[in-house]
C-alpha atoms as a PDB file:
ATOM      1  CA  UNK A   1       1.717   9.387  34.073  1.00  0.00           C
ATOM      2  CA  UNK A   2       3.767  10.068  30.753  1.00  0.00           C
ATOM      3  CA  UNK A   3       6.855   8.719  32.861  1.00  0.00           C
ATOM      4  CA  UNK A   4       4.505   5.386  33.310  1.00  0.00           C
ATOM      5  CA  UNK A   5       3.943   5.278  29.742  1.00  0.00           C
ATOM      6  CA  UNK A   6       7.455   5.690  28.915  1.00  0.00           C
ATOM      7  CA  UNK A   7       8.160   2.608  31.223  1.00  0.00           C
ATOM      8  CA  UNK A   8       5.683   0.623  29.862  1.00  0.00           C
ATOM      9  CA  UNK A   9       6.693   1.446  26.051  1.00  0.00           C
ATOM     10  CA  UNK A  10      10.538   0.761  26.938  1.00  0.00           C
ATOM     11  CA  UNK A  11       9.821  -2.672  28.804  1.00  0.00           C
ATOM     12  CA  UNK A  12       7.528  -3.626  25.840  1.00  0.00           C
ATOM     13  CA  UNK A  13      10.212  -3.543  23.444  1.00  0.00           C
ATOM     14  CA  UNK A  14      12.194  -6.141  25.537  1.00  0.00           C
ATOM     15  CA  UNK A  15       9.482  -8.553  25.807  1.00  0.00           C
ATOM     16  CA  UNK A  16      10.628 -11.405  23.160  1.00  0.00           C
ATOM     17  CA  UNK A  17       8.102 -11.157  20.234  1.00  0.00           C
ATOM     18  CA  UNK A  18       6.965  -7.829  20.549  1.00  0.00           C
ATOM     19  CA  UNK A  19       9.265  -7.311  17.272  1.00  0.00           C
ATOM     20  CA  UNK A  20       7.540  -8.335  14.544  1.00  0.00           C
ATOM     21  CA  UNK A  21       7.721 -12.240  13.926  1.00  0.00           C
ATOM     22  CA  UNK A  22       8.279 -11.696  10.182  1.00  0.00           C
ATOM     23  CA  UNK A  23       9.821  -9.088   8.510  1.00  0.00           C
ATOM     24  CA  UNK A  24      10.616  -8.314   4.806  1.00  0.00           C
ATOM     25  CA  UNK A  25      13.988  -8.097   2.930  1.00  0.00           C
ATOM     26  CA  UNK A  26      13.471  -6.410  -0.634  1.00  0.00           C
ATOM     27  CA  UNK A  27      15.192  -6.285  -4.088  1.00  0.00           C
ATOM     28  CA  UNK A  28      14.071  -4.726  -7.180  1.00  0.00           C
ATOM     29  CA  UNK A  29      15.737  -5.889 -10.552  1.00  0.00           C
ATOM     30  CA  UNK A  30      15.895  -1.856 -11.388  1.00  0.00           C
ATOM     31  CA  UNK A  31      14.705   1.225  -9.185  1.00  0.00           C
ATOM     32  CA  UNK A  32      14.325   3.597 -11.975  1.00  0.00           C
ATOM     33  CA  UNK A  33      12.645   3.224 -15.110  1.00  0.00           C
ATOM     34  CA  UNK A  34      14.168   5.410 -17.977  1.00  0.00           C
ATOM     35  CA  UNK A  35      10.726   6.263 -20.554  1.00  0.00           C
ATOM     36  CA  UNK A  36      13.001   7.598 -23.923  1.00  0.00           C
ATOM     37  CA  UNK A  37      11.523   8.092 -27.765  1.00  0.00           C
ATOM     38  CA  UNK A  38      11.592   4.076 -28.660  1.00  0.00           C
ATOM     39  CA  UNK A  39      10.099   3.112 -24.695  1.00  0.00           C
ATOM     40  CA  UNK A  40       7.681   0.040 -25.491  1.00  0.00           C
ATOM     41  CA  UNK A  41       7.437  -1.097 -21.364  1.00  0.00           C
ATOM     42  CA  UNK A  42       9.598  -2.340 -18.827  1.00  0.00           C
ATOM     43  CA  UNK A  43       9.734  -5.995 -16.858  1.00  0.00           C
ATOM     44  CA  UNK A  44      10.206  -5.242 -13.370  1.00  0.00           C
ATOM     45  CA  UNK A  45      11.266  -8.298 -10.891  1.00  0.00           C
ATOM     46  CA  UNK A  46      10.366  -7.699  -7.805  1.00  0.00           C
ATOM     47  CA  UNK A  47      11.922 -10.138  -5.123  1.00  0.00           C
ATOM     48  CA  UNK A  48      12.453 -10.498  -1.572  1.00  0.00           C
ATOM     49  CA  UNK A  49      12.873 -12.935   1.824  1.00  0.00           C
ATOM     50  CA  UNK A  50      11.146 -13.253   4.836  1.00  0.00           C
ATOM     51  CA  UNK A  51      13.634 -12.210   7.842  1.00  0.00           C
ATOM     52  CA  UNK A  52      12.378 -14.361  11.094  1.00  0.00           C
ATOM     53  CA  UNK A  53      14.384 -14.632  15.007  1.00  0.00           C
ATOM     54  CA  UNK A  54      12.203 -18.051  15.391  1.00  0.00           C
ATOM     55  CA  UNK A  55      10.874 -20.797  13.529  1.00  0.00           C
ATOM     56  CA  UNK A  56       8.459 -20.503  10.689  1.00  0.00           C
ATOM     57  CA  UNK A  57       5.416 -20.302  12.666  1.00  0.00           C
ATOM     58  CA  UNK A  58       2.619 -23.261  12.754  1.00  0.00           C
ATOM     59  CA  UNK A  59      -0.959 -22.701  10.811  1.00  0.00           C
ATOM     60  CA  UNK A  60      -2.216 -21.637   7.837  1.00  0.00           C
ATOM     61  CA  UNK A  61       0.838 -21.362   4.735  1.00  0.00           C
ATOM     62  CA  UNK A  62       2.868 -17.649   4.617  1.00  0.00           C
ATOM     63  CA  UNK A  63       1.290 -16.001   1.433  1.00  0.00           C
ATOM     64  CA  UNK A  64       2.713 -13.072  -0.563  1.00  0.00           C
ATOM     65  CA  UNK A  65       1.095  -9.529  -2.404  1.00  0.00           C
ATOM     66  CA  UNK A  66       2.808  -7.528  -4.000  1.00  0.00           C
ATOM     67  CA  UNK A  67       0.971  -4.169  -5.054  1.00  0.00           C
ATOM     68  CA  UNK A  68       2.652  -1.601  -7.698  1.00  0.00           C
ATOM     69  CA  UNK A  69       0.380   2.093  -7.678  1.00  0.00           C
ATOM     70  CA  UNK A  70       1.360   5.016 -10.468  1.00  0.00           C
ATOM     71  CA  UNK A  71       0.701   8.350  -9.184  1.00  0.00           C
ATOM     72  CA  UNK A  72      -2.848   8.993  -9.010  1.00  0.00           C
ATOM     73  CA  UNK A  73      -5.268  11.990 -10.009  1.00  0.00           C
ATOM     74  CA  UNK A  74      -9.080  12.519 -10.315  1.00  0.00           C
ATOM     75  CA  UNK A  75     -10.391  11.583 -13.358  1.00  0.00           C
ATOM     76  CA  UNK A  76     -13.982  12.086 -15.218  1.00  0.00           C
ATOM     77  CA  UNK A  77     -15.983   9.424 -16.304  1.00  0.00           C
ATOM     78  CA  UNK A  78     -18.634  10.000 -18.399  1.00  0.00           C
ATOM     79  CA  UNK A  79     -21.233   7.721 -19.816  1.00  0.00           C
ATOM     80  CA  UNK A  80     -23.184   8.165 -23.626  1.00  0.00           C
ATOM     81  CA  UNK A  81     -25.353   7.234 -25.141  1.00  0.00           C
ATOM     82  CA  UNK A  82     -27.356   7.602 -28.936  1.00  0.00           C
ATOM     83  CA  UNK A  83     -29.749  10.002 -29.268  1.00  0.00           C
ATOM     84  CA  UNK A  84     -30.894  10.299 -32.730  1.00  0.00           C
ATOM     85  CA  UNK A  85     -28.404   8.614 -34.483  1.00  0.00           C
ATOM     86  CA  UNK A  86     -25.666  10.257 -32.241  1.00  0.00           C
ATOM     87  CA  UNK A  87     -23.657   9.539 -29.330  1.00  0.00           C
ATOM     88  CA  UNK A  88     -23.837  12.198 -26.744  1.00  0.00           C
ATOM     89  CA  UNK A  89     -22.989  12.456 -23.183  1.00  0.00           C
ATOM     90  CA  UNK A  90     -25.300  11.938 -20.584  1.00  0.00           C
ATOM     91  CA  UNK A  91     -23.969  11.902 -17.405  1.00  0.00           C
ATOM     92  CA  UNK A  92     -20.457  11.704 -15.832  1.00  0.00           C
ATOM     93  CA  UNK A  93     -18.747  11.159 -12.352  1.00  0.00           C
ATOM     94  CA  UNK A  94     -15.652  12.582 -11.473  1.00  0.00           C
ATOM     95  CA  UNK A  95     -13.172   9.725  -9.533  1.00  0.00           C
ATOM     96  CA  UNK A  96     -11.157  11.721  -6.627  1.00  0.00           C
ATOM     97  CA  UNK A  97      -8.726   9.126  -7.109  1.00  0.00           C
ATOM     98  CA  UNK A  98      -7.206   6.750  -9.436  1.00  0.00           C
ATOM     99  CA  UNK A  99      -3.789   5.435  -9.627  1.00  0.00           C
ATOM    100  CA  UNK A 100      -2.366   6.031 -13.370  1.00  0.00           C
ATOM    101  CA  UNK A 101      -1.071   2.450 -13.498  1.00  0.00           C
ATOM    102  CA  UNK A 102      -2.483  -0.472 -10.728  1.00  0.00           C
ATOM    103  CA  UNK A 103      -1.219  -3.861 -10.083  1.00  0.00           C
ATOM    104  CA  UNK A 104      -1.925  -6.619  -7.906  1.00  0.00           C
ATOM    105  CA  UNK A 105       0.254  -9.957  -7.913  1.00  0.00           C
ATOM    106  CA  UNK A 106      -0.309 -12.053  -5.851  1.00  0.00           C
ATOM    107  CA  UNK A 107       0.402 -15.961  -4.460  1.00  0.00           C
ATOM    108  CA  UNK A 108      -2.940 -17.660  -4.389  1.00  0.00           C
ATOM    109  CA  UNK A 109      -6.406 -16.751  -5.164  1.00  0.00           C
ATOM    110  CA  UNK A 110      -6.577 -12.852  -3.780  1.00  0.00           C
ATOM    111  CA  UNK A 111     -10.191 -13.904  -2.218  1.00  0.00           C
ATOM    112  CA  UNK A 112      -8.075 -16.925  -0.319  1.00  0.00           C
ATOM    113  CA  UNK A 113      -5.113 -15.113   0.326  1.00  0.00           C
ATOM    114  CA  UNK A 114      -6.490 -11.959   1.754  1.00  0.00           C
ATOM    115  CA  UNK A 115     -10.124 -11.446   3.507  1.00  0.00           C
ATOM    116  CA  UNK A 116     -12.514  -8.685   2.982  1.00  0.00           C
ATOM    117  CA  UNK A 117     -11.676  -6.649   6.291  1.00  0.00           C
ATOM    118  CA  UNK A 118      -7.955  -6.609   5.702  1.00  0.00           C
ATOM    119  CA  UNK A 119      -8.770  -5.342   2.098  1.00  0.00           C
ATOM    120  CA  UNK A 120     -10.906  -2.390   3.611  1.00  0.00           C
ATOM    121  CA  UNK A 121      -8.027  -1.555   5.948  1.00  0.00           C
ATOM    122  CA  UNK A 122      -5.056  -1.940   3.606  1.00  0.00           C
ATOM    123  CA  UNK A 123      -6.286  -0.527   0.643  1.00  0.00           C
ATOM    124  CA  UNK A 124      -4.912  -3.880  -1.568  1.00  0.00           C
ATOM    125  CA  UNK A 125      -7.681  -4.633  -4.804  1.00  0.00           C
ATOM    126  CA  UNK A 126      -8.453  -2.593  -7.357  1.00  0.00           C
ATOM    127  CA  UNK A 127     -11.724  -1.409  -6.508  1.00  0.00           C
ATOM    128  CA  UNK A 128     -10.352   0.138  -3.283  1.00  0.00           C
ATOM    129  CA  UNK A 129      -7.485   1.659  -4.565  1.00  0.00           C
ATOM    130  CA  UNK A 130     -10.123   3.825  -6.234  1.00  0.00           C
ATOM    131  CA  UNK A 131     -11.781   6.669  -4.033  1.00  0.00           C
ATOM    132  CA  UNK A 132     -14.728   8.172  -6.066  1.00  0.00           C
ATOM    133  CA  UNK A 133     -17.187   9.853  -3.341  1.00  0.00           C
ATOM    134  CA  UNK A 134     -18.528  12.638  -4.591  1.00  0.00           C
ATOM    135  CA  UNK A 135     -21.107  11.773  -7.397  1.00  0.00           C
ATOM    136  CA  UNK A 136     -23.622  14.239  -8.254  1.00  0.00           C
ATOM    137  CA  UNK A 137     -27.131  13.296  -6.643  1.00  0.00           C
ATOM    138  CA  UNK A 138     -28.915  13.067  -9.981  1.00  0.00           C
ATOM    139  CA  UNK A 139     -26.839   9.492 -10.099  1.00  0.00           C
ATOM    140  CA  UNK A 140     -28.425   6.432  -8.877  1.00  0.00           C
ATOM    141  CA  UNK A 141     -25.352   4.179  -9.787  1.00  0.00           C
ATOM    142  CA  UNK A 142     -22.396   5.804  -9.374  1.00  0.00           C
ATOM    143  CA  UNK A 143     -20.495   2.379  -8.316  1.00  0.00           C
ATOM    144  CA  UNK A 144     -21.198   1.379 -11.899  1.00  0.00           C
ATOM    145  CA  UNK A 145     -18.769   4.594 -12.953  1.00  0.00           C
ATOM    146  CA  UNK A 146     -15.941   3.173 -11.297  1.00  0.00           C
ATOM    147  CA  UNK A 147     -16.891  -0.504 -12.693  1.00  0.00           C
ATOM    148  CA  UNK A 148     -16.249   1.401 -16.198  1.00  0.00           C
ATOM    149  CA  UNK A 149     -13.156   2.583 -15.573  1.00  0.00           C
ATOM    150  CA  UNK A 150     -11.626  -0.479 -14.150  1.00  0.00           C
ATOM    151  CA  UNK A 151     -12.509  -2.152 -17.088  1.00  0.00           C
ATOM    152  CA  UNK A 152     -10.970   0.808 -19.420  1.00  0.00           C
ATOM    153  CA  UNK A 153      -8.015   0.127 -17.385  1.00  0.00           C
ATOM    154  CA  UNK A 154      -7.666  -3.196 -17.714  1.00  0.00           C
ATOM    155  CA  UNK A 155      -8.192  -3.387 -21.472  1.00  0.00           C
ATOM    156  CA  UNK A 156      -5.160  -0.894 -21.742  1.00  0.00           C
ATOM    157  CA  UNK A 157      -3.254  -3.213 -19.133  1.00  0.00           C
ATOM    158  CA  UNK A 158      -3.105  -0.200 -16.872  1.00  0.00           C
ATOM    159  CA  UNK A 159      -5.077  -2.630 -14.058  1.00  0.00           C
ATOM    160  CA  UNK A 160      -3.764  -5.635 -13.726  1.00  0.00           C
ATOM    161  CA  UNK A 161      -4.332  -8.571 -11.146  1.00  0.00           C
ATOM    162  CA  UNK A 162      -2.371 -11.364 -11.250  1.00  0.00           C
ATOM    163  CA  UNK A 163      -2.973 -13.938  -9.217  1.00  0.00           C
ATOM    164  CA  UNK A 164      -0.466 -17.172  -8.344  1.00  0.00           C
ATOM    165  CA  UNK A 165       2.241 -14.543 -10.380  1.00  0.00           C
ATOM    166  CA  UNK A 166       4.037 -14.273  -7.082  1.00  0.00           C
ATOM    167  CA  UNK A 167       6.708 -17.741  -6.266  1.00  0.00           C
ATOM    168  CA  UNK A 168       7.035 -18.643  -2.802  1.00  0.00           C
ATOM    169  CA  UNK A 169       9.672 -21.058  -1.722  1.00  0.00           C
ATOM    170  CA  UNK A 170      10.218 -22.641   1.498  1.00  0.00           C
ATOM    171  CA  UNK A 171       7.777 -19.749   3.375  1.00  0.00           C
ATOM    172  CA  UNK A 172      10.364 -17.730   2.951  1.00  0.00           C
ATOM    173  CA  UNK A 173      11.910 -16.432  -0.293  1.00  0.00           C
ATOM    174  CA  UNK A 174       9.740 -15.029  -2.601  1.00  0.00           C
ATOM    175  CA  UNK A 175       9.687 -13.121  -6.418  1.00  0.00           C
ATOM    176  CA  UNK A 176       7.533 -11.876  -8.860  1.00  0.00           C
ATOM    177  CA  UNK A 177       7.371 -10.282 -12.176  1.00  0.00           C
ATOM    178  CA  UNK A 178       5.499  -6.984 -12.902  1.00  0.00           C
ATOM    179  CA  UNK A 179       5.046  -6.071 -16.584  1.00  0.00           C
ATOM    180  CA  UNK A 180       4.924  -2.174 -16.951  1.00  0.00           C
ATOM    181  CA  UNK A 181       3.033  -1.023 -20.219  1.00  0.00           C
ATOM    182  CA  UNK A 182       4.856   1.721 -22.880  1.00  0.00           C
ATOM    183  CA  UNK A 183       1.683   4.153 -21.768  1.00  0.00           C
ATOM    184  CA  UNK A 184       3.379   5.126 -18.146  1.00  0.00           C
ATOM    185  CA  UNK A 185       2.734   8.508 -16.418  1.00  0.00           C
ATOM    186  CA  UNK A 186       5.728  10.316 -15.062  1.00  0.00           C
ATOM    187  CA  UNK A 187       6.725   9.740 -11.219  1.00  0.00           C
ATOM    188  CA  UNK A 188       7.161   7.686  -8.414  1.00  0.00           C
ATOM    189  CA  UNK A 189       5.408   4.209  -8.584  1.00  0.00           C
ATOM    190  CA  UNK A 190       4.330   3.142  -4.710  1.00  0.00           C
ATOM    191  CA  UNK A 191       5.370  -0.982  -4.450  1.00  0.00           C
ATOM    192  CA  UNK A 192       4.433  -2.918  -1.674  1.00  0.00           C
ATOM    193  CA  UNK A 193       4.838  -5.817  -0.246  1.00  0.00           C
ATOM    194  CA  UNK A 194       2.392  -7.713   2.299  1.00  0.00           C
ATOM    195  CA  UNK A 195       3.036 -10.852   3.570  1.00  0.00           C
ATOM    196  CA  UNK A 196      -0.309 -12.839   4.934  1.00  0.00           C
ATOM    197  CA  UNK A 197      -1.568 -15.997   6.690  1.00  0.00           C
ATOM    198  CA  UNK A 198      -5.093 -16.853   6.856  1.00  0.00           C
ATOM    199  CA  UNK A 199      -6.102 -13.928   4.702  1.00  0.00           C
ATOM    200  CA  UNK A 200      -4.764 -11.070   7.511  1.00  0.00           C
ATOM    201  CA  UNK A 201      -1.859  -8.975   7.260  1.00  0.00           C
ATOM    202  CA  UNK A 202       1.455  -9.633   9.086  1.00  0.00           C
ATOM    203  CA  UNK A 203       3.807  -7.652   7.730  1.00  0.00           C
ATOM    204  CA  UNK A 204       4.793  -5.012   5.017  1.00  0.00           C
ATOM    205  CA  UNK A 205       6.950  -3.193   3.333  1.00  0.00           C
ATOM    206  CA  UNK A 206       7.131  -0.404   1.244  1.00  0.00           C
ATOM    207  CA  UNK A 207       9.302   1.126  -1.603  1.00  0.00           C
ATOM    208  CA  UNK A 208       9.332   3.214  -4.659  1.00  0.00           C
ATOM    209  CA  UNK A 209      10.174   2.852  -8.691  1.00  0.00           C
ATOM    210  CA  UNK A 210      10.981   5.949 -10.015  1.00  0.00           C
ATOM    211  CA  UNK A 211       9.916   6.597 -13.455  1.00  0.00           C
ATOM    212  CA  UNK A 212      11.188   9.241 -15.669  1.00  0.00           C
ATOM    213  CA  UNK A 213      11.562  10.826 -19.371  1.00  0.00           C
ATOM    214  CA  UNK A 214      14.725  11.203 -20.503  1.00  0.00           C
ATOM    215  CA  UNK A 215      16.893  12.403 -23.850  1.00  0.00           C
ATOM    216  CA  UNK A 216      14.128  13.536 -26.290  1.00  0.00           C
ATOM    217  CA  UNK A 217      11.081  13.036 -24.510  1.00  0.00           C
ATOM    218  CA  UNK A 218      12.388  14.720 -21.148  1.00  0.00           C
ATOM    219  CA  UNK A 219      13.432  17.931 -23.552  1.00  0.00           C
ATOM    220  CA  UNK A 220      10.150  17.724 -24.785  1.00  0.00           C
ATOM    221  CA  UNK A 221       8.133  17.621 -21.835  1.00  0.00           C
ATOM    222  CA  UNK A 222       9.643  20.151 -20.179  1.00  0.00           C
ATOM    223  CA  UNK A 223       9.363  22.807 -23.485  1.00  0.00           C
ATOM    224  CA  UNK A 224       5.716  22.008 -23.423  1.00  0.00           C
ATOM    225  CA  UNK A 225       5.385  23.011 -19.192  1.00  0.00           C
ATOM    226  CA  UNK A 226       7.733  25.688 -19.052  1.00  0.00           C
ATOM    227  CA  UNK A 227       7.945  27.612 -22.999  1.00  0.00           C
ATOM    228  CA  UNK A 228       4.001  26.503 -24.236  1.00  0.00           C
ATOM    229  CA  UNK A 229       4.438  29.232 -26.845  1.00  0.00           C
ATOM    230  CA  UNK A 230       8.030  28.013 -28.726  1.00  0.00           C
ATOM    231  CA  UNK A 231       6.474  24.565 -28.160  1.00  0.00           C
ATOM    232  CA  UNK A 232       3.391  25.466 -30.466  1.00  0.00           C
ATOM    233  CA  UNK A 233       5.616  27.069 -32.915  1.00  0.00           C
ATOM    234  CA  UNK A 234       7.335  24.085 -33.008  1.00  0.00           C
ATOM    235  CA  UNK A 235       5.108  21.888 -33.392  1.00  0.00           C
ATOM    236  CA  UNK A 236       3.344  24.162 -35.945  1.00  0.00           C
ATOM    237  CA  UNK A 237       6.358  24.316 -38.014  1.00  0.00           C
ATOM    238  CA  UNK A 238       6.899  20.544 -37.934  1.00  0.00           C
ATOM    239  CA  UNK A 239       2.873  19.668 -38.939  1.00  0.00           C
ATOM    240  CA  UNK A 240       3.426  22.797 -42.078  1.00  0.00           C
ATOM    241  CA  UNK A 241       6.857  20.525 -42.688  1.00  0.00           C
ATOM    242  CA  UNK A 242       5.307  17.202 -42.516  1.00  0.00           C
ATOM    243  CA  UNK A 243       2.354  18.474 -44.603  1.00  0.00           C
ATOM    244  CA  UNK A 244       4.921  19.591 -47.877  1.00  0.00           C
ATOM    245  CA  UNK A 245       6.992  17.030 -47.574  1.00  0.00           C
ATOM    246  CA  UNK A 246       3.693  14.568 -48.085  1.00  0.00           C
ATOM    247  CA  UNK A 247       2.508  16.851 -50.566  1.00  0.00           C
ATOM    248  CA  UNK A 248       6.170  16.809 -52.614  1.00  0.00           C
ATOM    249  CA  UNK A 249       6.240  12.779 -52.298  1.00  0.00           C
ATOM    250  CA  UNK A 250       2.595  12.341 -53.968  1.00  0.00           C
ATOM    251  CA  UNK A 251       3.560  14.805 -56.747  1.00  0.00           C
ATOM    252  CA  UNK A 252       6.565  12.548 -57.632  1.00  0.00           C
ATOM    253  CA  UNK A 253       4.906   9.765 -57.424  1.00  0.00           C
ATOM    254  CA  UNK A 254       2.105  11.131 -59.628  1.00  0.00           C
ATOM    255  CA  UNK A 255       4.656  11.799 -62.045  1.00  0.00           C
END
């Protein structure tokens, strides 16, 4: 039987089109982002063509997404509100996971270019790139936790979705840019790349931006993870610092 199977798997792969009928070709304007003292964001172009052994095939138009995901981590949500003249927190959902940094670029419309059951299976907007599943059972409307952080996300331009931002020419070479904000969490930054046609998925492809400290910040991070104690001094000794040097400024001044 597994001799059958092995038959069957070789012979497939001589059949013509059992390859893929599209595959992608990648560039990346820069693979590694450096995050130093004076780091106010990075541009990254992402751009690419569309490798085919036949003709561009017939039907709907070849469309383009291009996905970039920051390492992700479970963060709490919590929602307040004011009790007696103060704002106090009520309730609060913990997200299993959320990338750091989310964007979605895409060719069209993402509703046009991409339908619902190729979003559930992919992974692709937003509001499935988040996993929160484990709200408490006190909570009636935990979706509306996750609502609140996409839109704390957004107004930090930590979620973005930009659609038509991805250029397609001739079905087959394509490019976008990706604006990366100043506030970027340390690691590797998933991209990838799914080409489409009538909304399902035909291909993809799938790469990494690597995104570091370096000079003064890296020296700083890593005093803070691996010495906490000298960091704290130092820090102490630079607010005490700070603090008489403001304090020796306003007495000239005063004077």
């Amino acid at each position: 039987m597994r001799a059958l199977s092995a038959f069957l798997f070789a012979l497939a792969l001589l059949v013509p089109g059992a390859r893929a009928a599209e595959e992608i070709v990648l560039g990346l304007s820069q693979a590694e982002v450096s995050i130093t003292t004076n780091f106010d964001g990075s541009e990254i172009l992402v751009y690419g063509a569309v490798k085919r052994e036949t003709p561009v095939p017939d039907g709907p138009p070849l469309e383009v997404i291009v996905t970039v995901a920051g390492p992700s981590t479970p963060i709490m949500v919590r929602r307040k509100e004011k009790r007696f003249g103060i704002w106090v927190n009520i309730d609060a959902v913990e997200v299993d996971r959320a990338p750091s940094y989310y964007a979605v670029v895409t060719s069209g419309p993402l509703e046009e270019v991409l339908k619902a059951v190729e979003d559930l299976r992919y992974e692709i907007s937003i509001p499935e790139a988040i996993r929160s599943v484990g709200a408490p059972m006190t909570i009636q409307d935990s979706p509306a936790f996750t609502e609140a952080l996409i839109r704390i996300k957004k107004r930090r331009d930590q979620y973005q979705l930009i659609e038509g931002g991805v250029a397609v020419d001739e079905q087959t070479l394509f490019r976008a840019a990706i604006r990366l904000p100043a506030a970027l969490t340390e690691g590797v930054y998933d991209t990838r790349i799914y080409l489409t046609r009538g909304g399902e998925v035909v291909a993809q492809y799938e790469t990494g931006i690597d995104v570091r400290k370096v000079g003064m910040e890296r020296w700083l991070y890593t005093m803070s993870r691996e010495n906490a104690f000298l960091y704290g001094l130092m820090s102490l000794a630079i607010a005490i610092a700070a603090g008489w040097g403001a304090s020796a400024a306003f007495s000239l001044i005063r004077r």
